[in-house]
C-alpha atoms as a PDB file:
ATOM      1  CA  UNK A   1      -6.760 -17.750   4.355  1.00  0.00           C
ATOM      2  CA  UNK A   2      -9.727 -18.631   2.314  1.00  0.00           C
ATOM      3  CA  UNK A   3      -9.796 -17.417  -0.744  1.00  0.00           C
ATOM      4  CA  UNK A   4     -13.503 -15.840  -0.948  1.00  0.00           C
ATOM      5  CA  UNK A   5     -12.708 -14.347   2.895  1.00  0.00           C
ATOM      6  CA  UNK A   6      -9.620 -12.890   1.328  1.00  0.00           C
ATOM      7  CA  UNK A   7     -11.965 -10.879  -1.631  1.00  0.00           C
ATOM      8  CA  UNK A   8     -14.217 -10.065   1.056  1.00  0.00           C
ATOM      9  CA  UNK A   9     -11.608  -8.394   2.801  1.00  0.00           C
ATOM     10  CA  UNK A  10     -10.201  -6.775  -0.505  1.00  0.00           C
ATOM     11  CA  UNK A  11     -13.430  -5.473  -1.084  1.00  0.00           C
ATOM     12  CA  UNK A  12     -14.053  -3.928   2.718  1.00  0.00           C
ATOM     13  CA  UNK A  13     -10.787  -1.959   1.995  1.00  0.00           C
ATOM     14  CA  UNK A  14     -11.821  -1.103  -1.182  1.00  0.00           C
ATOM     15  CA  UNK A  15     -14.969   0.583  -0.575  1.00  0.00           C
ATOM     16  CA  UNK A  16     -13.628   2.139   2.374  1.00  0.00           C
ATOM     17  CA  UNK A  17     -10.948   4.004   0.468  1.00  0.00           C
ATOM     18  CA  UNK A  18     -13.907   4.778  -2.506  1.00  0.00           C
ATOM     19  CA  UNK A  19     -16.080   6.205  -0.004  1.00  0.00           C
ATOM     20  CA  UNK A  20     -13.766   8.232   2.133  1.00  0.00           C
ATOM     21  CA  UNK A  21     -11.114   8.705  -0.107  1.00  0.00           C
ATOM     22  CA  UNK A  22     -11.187  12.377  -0.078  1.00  0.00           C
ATOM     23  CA  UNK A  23     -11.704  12.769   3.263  1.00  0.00           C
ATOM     24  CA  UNK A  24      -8.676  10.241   3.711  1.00  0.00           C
ATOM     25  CA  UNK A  25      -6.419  12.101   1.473  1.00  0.00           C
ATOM     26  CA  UNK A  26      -7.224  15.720   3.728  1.00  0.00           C
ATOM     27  CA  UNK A  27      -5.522  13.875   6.476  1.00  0.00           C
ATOM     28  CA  UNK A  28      -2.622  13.008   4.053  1.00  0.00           C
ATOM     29  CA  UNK A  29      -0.999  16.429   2.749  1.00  0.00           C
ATOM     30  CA  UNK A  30       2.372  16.202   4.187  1.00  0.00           C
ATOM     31  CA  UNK A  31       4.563  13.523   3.744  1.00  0.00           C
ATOM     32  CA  UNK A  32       5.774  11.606   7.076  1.00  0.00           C
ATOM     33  CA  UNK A  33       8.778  12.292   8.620  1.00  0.00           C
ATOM     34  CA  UNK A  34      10.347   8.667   7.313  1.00  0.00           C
ATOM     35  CA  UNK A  35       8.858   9.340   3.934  1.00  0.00           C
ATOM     36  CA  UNK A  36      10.815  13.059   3.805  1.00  0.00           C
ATOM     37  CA  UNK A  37      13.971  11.702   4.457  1.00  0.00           C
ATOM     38  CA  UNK A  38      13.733   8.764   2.379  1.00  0.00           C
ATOM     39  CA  UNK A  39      13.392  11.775  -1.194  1.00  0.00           C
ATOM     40  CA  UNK A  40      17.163  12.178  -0.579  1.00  0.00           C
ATOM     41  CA  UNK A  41      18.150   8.798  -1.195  1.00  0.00           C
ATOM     42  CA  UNK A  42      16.651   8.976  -5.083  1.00  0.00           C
ATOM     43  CA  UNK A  43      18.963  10.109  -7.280  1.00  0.00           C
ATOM     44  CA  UNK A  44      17.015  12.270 -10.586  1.00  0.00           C
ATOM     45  CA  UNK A  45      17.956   9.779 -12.795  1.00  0.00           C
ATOM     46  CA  UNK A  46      16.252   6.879 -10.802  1.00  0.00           C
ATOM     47  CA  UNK A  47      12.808   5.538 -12.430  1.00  0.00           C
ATOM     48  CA  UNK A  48      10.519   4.944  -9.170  1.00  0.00           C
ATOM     49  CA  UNK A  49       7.317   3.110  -9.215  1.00  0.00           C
ATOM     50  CA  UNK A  50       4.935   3.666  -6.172  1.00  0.00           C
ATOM     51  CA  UNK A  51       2.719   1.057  -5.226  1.00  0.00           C
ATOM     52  CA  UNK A  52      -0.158   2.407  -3.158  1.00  0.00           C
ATOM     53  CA  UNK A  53       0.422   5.638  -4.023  1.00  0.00           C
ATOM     54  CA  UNK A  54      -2.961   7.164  -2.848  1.00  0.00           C
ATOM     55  CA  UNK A  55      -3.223  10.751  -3.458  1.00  0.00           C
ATOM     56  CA  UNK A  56       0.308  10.813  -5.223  1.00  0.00           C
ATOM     57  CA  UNK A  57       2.152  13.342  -2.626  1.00  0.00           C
ATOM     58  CA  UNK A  58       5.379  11.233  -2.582  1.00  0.00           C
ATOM     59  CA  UNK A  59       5.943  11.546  -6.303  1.00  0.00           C
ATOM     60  CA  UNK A  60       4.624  15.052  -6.645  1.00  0.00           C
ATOM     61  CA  UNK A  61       6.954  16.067  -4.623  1.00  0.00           C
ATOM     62  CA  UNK A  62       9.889  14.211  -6.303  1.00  0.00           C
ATOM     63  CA  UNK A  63       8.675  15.868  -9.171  1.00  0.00           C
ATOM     64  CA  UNK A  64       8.667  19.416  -7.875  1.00  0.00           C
ATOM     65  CA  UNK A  65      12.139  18.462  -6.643  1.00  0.00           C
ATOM     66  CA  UNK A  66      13.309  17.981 -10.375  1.00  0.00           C
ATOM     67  CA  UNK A  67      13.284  14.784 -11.022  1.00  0.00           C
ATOM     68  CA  UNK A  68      14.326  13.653 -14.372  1.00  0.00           C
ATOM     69  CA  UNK A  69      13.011  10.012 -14.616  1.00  0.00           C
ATOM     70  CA  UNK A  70       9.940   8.318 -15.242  1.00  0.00           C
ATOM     71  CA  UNK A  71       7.603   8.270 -11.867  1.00  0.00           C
ATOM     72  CA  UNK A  72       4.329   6.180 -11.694  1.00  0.00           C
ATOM     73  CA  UNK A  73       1.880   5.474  -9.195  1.00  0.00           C
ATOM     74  CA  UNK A  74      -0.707   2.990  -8.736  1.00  0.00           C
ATOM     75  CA  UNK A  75      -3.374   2.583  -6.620  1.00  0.00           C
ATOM     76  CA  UNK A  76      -7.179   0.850  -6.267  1.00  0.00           C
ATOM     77  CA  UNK A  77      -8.692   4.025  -5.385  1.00  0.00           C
ATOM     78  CA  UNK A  78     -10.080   6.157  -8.326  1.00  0.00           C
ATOM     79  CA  UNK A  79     -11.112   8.761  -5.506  1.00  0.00           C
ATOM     80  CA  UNK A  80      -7.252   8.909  -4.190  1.00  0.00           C
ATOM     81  CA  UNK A  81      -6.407   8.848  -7.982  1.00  0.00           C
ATOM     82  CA  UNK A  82      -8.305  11.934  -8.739  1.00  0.00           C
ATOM     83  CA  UNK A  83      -7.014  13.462  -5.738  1.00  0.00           C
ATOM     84  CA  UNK A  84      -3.669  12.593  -6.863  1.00  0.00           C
ATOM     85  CA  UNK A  85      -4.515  14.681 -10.045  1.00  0.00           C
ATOM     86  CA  UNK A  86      -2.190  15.322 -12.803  1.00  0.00           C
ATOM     87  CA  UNK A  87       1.159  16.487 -12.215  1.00  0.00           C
ATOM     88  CA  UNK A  88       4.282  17.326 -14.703  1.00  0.00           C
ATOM     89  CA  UNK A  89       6.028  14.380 -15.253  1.00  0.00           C
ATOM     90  CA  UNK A  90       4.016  11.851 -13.205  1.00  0.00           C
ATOM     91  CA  UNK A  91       1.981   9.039 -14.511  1.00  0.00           C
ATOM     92  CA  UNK A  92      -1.333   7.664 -12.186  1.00  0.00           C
ATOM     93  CA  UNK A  93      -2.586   4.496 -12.799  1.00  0.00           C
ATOM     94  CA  UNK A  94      -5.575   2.597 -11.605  1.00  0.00           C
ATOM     95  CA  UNK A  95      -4.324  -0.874 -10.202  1.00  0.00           C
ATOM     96  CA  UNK A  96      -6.302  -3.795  -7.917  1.00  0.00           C
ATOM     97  CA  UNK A  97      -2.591  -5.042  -5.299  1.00  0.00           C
ATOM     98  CA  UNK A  98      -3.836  -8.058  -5.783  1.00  0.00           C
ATOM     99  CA  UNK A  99      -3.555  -9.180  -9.038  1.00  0.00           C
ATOM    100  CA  UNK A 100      -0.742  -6.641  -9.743  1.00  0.00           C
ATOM    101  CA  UNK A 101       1.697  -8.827 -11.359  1.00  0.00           C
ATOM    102  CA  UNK A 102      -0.639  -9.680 -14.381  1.00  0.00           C
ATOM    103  CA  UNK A 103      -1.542  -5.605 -14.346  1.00  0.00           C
ATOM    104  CA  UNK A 104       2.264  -4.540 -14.382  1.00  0.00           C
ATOM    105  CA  UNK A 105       3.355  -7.250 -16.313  1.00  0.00           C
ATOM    106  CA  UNK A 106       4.592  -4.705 -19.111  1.00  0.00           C
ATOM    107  CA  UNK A 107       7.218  -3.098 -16.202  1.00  0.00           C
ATOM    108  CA  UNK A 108       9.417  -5.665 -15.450  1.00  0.00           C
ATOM    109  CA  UNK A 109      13.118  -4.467 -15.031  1.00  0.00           C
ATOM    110  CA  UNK A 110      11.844  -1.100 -15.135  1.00  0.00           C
ATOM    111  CA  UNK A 111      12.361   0.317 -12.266  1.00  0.00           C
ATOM    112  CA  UNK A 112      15.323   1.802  -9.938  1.00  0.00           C
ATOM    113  CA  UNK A 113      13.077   2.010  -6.830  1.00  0.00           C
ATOM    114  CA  UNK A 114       9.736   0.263  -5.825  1.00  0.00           C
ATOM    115  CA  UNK A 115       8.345   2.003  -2.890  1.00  0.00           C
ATOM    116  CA  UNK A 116       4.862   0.843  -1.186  1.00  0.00           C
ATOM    117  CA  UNK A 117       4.400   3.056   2.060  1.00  0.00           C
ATOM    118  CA  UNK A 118       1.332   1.730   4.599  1.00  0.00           C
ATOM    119  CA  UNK A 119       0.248  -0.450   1.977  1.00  0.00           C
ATOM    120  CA  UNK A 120       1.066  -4.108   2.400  1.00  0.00           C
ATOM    121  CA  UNK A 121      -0.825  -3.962   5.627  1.00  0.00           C
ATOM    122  CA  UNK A 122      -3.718  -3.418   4.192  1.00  0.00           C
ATOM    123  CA  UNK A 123      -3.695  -7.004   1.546  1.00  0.00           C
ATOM    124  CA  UNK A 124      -5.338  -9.994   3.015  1.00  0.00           C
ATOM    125  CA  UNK A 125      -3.667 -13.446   2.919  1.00  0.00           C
ATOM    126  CA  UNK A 126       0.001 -14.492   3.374  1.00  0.00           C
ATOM    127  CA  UNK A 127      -0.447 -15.850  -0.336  1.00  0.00           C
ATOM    128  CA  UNK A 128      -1.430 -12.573  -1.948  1.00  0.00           C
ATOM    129  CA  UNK A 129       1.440 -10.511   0.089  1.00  0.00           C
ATOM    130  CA  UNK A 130       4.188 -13.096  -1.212  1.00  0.00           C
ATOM    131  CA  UNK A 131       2.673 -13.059  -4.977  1.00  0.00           C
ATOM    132  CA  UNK A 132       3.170  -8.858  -4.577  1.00  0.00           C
ATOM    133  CA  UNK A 133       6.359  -8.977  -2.883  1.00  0.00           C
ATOM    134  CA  UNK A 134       7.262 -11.341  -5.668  1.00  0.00           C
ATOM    135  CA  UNK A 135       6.357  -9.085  -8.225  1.00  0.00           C
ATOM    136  CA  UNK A 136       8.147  -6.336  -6.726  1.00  0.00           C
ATOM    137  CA  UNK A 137      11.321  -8.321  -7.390  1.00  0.00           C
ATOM    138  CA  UNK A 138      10.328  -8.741 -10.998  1.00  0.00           C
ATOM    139  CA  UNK A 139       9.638  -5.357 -11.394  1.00  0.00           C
ATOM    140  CA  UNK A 140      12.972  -3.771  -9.940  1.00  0.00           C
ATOM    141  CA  UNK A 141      16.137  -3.530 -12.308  1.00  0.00           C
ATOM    142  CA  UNK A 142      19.445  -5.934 -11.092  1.00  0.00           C
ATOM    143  CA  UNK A 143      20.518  -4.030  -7.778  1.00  0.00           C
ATOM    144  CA  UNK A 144      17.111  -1.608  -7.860  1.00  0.00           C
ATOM    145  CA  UNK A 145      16.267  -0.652  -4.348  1.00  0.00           C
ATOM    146  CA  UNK A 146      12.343  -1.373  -2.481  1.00  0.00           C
ATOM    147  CA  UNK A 147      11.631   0.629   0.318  1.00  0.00           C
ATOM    148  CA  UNK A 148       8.734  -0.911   2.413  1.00  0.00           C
ATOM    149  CA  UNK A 149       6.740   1.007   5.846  1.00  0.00           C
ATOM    150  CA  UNK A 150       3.928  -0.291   7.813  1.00  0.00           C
ATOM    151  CA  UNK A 151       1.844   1.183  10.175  1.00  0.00           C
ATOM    152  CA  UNK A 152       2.583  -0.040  13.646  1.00  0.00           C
ATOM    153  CA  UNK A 153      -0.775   0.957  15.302  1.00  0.00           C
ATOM    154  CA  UNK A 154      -0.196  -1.471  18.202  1.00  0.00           C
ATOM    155  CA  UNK A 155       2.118   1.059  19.701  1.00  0.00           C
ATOM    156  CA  UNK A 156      -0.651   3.453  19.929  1.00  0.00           C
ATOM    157  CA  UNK A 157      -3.283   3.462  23.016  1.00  0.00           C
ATOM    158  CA  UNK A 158      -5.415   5.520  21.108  1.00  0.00           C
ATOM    159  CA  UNK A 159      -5.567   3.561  17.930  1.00  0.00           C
ATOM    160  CA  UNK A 160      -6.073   0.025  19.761  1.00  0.00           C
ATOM    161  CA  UNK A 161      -9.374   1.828  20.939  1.00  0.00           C
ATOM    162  CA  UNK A 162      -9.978   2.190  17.228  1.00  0.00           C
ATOM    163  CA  UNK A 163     -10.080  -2.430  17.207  1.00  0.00           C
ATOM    164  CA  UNK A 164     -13.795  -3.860  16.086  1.00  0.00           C
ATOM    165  CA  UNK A 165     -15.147  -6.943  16.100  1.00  0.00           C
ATOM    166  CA  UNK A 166     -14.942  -9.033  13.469  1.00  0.00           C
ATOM    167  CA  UNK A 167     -18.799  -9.577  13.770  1.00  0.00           C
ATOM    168  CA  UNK A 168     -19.181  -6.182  12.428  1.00  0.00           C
ATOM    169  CA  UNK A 169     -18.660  -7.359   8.864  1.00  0.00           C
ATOM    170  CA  UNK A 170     -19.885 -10.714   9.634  1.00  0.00           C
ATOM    171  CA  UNK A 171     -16.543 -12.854   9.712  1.00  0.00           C
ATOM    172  CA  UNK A 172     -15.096 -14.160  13.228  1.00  0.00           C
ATOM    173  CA  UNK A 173     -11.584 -14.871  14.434  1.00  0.00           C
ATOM    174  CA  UNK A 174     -10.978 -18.170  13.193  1.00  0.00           C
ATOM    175  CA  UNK A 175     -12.180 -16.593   9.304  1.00  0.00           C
ATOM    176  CA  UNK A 176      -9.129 -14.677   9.170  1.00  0.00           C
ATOM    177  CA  UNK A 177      -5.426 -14.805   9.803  1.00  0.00           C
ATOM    178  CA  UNK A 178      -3.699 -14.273  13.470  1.00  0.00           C
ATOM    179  CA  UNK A 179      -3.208 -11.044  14.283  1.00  0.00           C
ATOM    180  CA  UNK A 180      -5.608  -9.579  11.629  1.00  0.00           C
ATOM    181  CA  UNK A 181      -7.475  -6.392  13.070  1.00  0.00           C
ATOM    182  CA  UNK A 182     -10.450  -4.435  11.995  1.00  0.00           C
ATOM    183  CA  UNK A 183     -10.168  -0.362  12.496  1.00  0.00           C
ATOM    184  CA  UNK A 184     -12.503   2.439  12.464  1.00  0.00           C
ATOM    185  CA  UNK A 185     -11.983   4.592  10.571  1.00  0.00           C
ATOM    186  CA  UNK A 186     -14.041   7.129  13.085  1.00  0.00           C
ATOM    187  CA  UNK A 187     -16.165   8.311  10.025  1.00  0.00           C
ATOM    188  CA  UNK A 188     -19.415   6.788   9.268  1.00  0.00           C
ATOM    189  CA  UNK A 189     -18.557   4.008  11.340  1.00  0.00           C
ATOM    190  CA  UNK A 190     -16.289   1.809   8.203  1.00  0.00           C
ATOM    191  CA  UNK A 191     -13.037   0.325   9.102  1.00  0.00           C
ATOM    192  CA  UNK A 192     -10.298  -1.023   7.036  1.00  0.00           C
ATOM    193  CA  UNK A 193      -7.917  -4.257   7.706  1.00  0.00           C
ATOM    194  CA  UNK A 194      -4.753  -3.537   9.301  1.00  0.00           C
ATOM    195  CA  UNK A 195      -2.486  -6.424   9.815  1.00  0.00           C
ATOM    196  CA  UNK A 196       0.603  -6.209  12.602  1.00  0.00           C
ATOM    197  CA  UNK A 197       4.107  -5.642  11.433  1.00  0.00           C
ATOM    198  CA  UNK A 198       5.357  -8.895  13.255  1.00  0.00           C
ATOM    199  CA  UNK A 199       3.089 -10.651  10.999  1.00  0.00           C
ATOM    200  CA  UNK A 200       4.178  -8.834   7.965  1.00  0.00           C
ATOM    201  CA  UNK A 201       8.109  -9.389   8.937  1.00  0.00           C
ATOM    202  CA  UNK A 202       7.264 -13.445   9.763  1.00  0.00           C
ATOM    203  CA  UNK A 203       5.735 -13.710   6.165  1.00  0.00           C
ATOM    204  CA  UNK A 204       8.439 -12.038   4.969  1.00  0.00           C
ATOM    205  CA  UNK A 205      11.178 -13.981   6.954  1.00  0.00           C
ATOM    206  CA  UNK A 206       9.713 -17.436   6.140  1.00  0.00           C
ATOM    207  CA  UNK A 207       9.674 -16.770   2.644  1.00  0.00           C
ATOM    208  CA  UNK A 208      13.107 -14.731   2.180  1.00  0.00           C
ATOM    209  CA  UNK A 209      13.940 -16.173  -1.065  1.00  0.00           C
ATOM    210  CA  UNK A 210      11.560 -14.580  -3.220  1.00  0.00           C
ATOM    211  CA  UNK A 211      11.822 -16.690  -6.112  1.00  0.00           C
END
């Protein structure tokens, strides 16, 4: 993908999640069934980083669970962020995805567990997903554990109906990658940039070796 359609489409998300992050995070005060039974696989001594971490309800809750080791989350979203709030014993950090290895470059080996939950979907360009997914590596300890979900909104008849034109923000098909989609949002008519988990698992399969 071009580079400058690629910061277009960073920006589109960005400014989406500025402008309705609040109203975003309302619809985000549980955690998903997938996401619940993924807190008993952290052990209280494991240092977990959470990339995406939008209004910070995964770690709060690890941290009202007793957790006893360090828990940060980063996100682009000051609105999300300052939903997130402050909680004992988690850090929140303001963080563009994708530049993140030069903005966590202090972390690496930190970390027990890297998680990133319907995040990666949102970053533009196979190039920029492999540089984070490459980071990710860096930042885990030997043997630390990442824990990756995407939103599979192709299994949904309702969201599909939710699928814009890429006219709408002035870019067409052949500007961005196969199996790209624009949403709406359904609120003040934005949309964000969703791509399909086949495409996520066929960047991640051609490029297994994440050296």
């Amino acid at each position: 993908m071009d580079t400058l359609i690629a910061k277009k489409l960073i920006d589109l998300n960005q400014k989406f999640y500025n402008q309705f992050g609040t109203s975003f995070s309302a619809t985000r005060q549980k955690l998903q069934p997938g996401v619940q039974r993924i807190l008993d696989s952290i052990g209280k001594n494991d240092s977990v980083l959470d990339i995406g971490c939008g209004n910070g309800l995964f770690l709060r809750t690890l941290a009202q669970r007793g957790h006893q080791s360090a828990l940060l989350g980063v996100d682009f979203s000051l609105p999300m962020l300052r939903e997130a709030g402050s909680a004992d014993g988690v850090a929140f950090q303001e963080v563009e995805l994708s530049v993140l290895r030069y903005q966590l470059s202090m972390e690496s080996g930190k970390w027990d567990v890297v998680t990133m939950f319907a995040t990666l979907h949102h970053i533009p360009s196979n190039e920029i997903r492999l540089d984070i997914l490459r980071t990710v590596k860096k930042l885990l300890k030997p043997n630390g554990k990442f824990i990756l979900s995407n939103w599979q909104f192709l299994n949904s008849e309702k969201l599909k109906l939710r699928i814009q034109g890429w006219e709408m923000v002035g870019l067409t098909n052949q500007d961005v990658d196969e199996h790209d989609y624009l949403l709406d949002w359904r609120s003040g008519g934005l949309a964000c940039v969703m791509r399909t988990i086949s495409q996520l698992m066929n960047c991640l399969n051609s490029h297994i070796k994440l050296n």
